[in-house]
N, C-alpha and C. Protein backbone atom coordinates (compact mmCIF):
# COMPACT_ATOMS: atom_id res chain seq x y z
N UNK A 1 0.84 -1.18 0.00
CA UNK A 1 0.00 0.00 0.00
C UNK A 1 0.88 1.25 0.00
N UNK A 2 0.63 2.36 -1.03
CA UNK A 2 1.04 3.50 -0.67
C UNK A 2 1.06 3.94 0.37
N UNK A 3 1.65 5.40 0.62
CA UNK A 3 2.00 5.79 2.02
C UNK A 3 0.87 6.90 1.92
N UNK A 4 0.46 7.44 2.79
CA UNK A 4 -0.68 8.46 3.43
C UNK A 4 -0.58 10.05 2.75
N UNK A 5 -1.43 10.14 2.09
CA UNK A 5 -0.97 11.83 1.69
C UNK A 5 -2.23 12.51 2.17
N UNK A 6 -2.03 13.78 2.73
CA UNK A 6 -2.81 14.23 3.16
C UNK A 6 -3.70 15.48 1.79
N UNK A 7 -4.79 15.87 2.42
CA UNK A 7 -5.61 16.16 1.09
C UNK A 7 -6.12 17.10 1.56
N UNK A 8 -5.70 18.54 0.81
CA UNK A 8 -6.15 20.13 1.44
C UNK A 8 -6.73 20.95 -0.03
N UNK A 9 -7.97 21.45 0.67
CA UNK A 9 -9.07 22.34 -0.20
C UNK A 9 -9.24 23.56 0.03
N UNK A 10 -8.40 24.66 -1.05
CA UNK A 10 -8.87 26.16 -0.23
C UNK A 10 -10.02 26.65 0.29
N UNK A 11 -9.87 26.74 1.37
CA UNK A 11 -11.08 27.80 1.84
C UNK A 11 -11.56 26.61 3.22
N UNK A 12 -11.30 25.60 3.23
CA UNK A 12 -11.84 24.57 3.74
C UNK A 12 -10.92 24.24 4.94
N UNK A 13 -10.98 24.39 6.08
CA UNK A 13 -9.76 23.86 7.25
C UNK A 13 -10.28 23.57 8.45
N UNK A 14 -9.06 23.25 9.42
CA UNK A 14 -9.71 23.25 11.10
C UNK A 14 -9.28 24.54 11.83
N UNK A 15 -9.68 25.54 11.40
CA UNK A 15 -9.18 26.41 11.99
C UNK A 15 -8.31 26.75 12.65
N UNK A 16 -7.27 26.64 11.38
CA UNK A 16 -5.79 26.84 11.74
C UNK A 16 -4.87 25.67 12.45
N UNK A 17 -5.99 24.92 12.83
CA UNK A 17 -4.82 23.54 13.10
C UNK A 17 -4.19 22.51 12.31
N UNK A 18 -3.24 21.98 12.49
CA UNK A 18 -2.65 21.13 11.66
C UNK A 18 -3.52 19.51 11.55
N UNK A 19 -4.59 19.61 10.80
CA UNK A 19 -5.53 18.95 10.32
C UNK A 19 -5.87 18.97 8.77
N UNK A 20 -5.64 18.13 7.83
CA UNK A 20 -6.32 18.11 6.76
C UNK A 20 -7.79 17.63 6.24
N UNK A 21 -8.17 18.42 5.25
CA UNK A 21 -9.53 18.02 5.63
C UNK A 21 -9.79 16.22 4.99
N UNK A 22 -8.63 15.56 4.76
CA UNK A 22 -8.78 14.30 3.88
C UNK A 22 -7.37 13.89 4.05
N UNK A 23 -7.58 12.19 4.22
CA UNK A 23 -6.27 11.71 4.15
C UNK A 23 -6.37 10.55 2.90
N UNK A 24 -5.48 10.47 2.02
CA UNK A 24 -5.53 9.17 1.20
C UNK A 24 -4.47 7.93 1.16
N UNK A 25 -4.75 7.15 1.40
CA UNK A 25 -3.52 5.79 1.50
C UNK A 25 -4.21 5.20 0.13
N UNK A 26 -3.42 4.50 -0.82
CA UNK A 26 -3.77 3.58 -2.12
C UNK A 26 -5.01 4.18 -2.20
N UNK A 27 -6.12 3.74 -2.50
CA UNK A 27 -7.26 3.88 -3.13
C UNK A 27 -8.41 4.25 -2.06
N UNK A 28 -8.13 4.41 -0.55
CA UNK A 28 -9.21 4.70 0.11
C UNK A 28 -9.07 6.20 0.23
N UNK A 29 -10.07 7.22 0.58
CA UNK A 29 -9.96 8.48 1.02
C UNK A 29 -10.72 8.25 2.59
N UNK A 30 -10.92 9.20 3.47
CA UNK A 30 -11.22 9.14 4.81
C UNK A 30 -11.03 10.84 4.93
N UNK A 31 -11.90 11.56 5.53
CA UNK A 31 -12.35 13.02 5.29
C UNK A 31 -12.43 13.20 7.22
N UNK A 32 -11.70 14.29 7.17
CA UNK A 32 -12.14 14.74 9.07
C UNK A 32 -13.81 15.11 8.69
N UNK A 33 -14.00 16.03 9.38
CA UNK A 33 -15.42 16.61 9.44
C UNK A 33 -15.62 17.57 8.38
N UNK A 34 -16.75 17.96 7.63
CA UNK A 34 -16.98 19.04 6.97
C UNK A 34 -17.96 19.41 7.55
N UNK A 35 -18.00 20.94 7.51
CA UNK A 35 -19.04 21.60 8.09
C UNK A 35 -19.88 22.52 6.52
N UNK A 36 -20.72 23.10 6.88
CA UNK A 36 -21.56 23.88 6.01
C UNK A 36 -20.37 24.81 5.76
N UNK A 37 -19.61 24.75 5.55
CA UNK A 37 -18.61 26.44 5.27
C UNK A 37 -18.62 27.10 3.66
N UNK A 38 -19.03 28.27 3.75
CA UNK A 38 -19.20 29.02 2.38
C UNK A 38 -17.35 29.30 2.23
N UNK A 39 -17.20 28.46 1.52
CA UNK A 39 -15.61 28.73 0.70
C UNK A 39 -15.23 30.03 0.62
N UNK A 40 -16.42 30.66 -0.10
CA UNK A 40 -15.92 32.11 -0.32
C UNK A 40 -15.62 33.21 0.36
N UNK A 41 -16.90 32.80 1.81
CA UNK A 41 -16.51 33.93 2.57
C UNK A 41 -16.17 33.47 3.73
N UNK A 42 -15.84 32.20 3.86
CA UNK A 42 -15.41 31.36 5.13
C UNK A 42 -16.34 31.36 6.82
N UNK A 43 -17.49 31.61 5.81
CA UNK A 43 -18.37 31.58 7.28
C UNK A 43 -19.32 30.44 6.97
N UNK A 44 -20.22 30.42 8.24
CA UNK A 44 -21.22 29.41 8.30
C UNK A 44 -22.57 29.75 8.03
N UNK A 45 -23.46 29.87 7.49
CA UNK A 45 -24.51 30.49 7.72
C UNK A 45 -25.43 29.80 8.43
N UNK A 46 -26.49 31.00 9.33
CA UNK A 46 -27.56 30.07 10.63
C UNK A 46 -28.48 29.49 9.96
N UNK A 47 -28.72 29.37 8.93
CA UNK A 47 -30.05 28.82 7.97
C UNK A 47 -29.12 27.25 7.88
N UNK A 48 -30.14 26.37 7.86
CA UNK A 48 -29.66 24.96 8.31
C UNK A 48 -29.46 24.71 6.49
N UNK A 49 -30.75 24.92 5.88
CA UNK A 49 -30.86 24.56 4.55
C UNK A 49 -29.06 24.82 3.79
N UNK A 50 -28.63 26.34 3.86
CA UNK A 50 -28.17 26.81 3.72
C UNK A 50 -26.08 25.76 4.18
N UNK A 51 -26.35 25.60 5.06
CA UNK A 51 -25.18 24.83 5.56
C UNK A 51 -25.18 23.43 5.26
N UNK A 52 -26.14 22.72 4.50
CA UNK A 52 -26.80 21.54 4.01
C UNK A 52 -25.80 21.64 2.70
N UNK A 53 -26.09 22.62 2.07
CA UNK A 53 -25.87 22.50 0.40
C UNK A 53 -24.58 23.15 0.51
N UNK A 54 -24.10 23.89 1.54
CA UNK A 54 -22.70 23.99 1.29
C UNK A 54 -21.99 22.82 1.83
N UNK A 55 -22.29 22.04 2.97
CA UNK A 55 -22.10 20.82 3.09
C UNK A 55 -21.39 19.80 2.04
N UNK A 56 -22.66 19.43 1.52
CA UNK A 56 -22.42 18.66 0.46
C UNK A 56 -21.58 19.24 -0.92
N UNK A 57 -21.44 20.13 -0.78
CA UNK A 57 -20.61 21.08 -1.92
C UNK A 57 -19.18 20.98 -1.47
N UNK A 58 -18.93 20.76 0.09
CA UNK A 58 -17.51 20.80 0.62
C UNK A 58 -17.15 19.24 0.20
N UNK A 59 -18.00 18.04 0.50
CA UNK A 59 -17.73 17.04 -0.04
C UNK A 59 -17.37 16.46 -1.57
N UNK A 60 -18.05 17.36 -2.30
CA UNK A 60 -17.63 17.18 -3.66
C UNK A 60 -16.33 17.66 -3.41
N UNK A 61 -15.56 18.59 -3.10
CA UNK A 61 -14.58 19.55 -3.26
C UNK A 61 -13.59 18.71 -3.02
N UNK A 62 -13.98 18.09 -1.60
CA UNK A 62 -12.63 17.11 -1.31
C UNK A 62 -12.49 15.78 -1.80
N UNK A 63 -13.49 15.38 -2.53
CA UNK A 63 -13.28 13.70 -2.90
C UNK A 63 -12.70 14.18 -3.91
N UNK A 64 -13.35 15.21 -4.96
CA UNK A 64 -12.42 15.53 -5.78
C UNK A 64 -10.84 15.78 -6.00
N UNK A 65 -10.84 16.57 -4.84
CA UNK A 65 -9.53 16.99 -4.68
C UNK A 65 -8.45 15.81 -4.21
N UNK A 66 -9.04 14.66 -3.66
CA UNK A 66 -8.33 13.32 -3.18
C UNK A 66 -8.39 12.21 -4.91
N UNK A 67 -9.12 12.79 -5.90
CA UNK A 67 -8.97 12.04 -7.08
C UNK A 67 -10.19 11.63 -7.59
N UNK A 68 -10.86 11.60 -6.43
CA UNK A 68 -12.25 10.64 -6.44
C UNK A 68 -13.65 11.59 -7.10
N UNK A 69 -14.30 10.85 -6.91
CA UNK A 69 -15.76 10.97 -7.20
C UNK A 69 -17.23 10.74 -6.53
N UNK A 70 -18.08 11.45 -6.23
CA UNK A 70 -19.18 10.86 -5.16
C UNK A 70 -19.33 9.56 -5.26
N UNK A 71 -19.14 9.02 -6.62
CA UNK A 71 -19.60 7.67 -7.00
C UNK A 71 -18.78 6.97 -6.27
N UNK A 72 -17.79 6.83 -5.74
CA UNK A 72 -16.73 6.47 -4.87
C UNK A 72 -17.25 6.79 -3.74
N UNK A 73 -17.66 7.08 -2.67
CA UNK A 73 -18.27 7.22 -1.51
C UNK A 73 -18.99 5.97 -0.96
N UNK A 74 -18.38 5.45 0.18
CA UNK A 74 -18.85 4.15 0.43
C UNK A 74 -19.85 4.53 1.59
N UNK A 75 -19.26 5.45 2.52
CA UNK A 75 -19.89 6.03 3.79
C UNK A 75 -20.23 7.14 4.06
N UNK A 76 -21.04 7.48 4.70
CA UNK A 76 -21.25 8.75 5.50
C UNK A 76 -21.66 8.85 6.58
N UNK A 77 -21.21 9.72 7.91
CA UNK A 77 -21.82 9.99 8.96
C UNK A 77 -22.22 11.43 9.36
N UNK A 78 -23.10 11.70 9.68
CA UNK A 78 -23.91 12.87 9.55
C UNK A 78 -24.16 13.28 11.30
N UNK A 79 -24.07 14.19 11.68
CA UNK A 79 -24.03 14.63 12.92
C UNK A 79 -24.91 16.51 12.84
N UNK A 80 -26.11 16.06 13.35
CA UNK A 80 -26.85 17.10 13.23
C UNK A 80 -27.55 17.38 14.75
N UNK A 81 -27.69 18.82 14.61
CA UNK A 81 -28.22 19.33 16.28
C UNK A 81 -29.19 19.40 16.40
N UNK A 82 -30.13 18.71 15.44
CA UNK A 82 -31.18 18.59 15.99
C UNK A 82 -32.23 17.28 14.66
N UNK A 83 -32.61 15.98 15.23
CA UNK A 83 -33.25 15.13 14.25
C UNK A 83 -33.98 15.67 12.97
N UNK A 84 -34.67 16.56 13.22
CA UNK A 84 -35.59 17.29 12.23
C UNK A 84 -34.93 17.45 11.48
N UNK A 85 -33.56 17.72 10.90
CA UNK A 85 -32.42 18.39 9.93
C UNK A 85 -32.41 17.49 9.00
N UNK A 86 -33.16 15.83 8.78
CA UNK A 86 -33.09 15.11 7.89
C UNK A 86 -33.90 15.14 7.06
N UNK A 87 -35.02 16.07 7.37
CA UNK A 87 -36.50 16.14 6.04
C UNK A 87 -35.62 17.42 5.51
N UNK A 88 -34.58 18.15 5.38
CA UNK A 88 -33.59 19.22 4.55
C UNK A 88 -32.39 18.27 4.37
N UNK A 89 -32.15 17.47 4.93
CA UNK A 89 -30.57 16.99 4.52
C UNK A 89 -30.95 15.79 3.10
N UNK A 90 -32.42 14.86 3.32
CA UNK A 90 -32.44 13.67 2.40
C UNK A 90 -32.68 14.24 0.75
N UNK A 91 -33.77 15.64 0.62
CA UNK A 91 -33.48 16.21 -0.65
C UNK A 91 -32.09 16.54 -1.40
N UNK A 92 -31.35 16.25 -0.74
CA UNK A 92 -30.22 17.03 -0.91
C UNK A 92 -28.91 15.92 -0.94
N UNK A 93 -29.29 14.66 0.04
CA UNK A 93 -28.74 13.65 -0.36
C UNK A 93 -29.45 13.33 -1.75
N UNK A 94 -30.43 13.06 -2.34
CA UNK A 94 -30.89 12.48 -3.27
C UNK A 94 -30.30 12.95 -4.53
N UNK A 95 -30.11 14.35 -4.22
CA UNK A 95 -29.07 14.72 -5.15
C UNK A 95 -28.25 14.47 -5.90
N UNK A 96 -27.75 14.25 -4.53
CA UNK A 96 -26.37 13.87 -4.62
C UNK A 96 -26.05 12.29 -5.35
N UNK A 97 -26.75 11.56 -4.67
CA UNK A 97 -27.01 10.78 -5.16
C UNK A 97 -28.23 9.80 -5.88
N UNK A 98 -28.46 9.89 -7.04
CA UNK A 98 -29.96 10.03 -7.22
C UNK A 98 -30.26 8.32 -7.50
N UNK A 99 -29.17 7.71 -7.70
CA UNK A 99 -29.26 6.24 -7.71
C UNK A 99 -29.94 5.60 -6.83
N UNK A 100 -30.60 5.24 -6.28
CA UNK A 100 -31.48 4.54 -5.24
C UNK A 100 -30.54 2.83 -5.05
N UNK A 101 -29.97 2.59 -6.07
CA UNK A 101 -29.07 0.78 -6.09
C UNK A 101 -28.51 1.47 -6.02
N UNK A 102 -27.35 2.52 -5.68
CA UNK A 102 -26.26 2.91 -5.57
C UNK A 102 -25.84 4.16 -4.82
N UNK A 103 -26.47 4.18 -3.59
CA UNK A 103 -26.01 5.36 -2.36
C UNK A 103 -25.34 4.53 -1.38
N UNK A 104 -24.02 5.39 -0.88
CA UNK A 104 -24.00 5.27 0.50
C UNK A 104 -24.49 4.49 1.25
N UNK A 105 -23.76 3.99 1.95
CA UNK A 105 -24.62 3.69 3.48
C UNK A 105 -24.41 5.47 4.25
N UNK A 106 -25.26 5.60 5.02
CA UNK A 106 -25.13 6.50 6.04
C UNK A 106 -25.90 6.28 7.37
N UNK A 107 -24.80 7.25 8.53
CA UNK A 107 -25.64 7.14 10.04
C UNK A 107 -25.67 8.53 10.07
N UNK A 108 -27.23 9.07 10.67
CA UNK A 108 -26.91 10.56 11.06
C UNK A 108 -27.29 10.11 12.77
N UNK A 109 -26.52 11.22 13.16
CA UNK A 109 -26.64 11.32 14.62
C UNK A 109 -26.56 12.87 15.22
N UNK A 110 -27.65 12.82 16.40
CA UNK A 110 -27.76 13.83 17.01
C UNK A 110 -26.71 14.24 17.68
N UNK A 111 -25.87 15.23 17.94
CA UNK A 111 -24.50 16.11 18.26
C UNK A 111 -24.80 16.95 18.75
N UNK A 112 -24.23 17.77 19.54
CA UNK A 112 -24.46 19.32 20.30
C UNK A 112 -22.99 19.32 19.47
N UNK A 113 -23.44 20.38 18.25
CA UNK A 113 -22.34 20.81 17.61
C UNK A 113 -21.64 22.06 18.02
N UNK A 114 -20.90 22.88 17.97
CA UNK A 114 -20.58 24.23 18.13
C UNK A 114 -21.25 25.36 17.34
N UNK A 115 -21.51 26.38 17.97
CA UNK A 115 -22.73 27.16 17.41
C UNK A 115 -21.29 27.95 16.14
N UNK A 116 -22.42 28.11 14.85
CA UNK A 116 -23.49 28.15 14.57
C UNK A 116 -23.81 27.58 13.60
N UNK A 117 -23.00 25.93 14.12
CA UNK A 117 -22.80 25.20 13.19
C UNK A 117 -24.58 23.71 13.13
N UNK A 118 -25.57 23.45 12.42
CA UNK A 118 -26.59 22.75 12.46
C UNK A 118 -26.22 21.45 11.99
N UNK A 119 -24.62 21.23 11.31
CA UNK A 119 -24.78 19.46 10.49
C UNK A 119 -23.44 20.03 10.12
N UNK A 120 -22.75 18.29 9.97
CA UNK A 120 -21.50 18.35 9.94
C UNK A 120 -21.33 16.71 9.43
N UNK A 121 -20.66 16.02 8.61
CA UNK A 121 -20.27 15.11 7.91
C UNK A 121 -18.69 14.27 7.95
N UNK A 122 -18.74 13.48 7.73
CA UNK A 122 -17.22 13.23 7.56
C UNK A 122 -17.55 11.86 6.35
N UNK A 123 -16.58 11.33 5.47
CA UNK A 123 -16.97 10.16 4.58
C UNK A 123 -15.78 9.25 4.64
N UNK A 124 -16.34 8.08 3.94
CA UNK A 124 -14.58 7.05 3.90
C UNK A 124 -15.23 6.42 2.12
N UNK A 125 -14.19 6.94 1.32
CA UNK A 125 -14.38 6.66 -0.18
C UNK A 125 -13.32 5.90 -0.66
N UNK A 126 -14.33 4.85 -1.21
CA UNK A 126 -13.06 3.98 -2.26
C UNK A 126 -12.82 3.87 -3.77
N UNK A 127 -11.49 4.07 -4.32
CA UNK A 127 -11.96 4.80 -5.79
C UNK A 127 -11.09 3.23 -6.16
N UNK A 128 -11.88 3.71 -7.30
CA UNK A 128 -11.42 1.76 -8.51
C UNK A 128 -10.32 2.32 -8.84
């Protein structure tokens, strides 16, 4: 197996710590957390919808940026502050993935996230 390279997306970090937002060994990727973060202006916005679709927009960014492709996405875990956040998060998975034989597995789970953050993700992707 190759050795570990780590996998960095402008605009996208742990605030300033030495964390990447993706690590890749051979063919797997493995992602820390993504949060709703608007790339552009590096904030979060309080609208849940809103941190949903930048969400999933940070995930494209980094599978990409690790080589990959959603279609490569084996997992997801979803960590939201409050249950209700899944009748806005599943439109938006469907999206993403519109294959019904071919999504993800995913767990979402309830979190007391840091304000003013509503949902937060992390994935483990395997590319052919």
């Amino acid at each position: 197996m190759s050795k570990r390279r780590s996998i960095e997306v402008e605009g996208l970090s742990h605030g300033g710590t030495p964390i990447p937002a993706a690590s890749r060994i051979g063919n797997m990727i493995a992602s820390g957390g993504i949060a709703g973060v608007d790339v552009t202006t590096g904030k979060i916005s309080g609208d849940l919808e809103a941190q949903v679709i930048a969400m999933f927009a940070n995930v494209r960014r980094i599978v990409e940026a690790g080589g990959g492709s959603t279609d490569d996405i084996l997992k997801m875990t979803l960590w939201v502050h409050d249950r209700g956040a899944r009748s806005i998060i599943d439109p938006h998975w469907v999206k993403m993935f519109p294959d019904a034989k071919s999504r993800p597995a995913r767990h979402t789970l309830v979190y007391q996230l840091p304000d003013p953050m509503l949902v937060q993700c992390d994935f483990l992707a395997v590319l052919e």
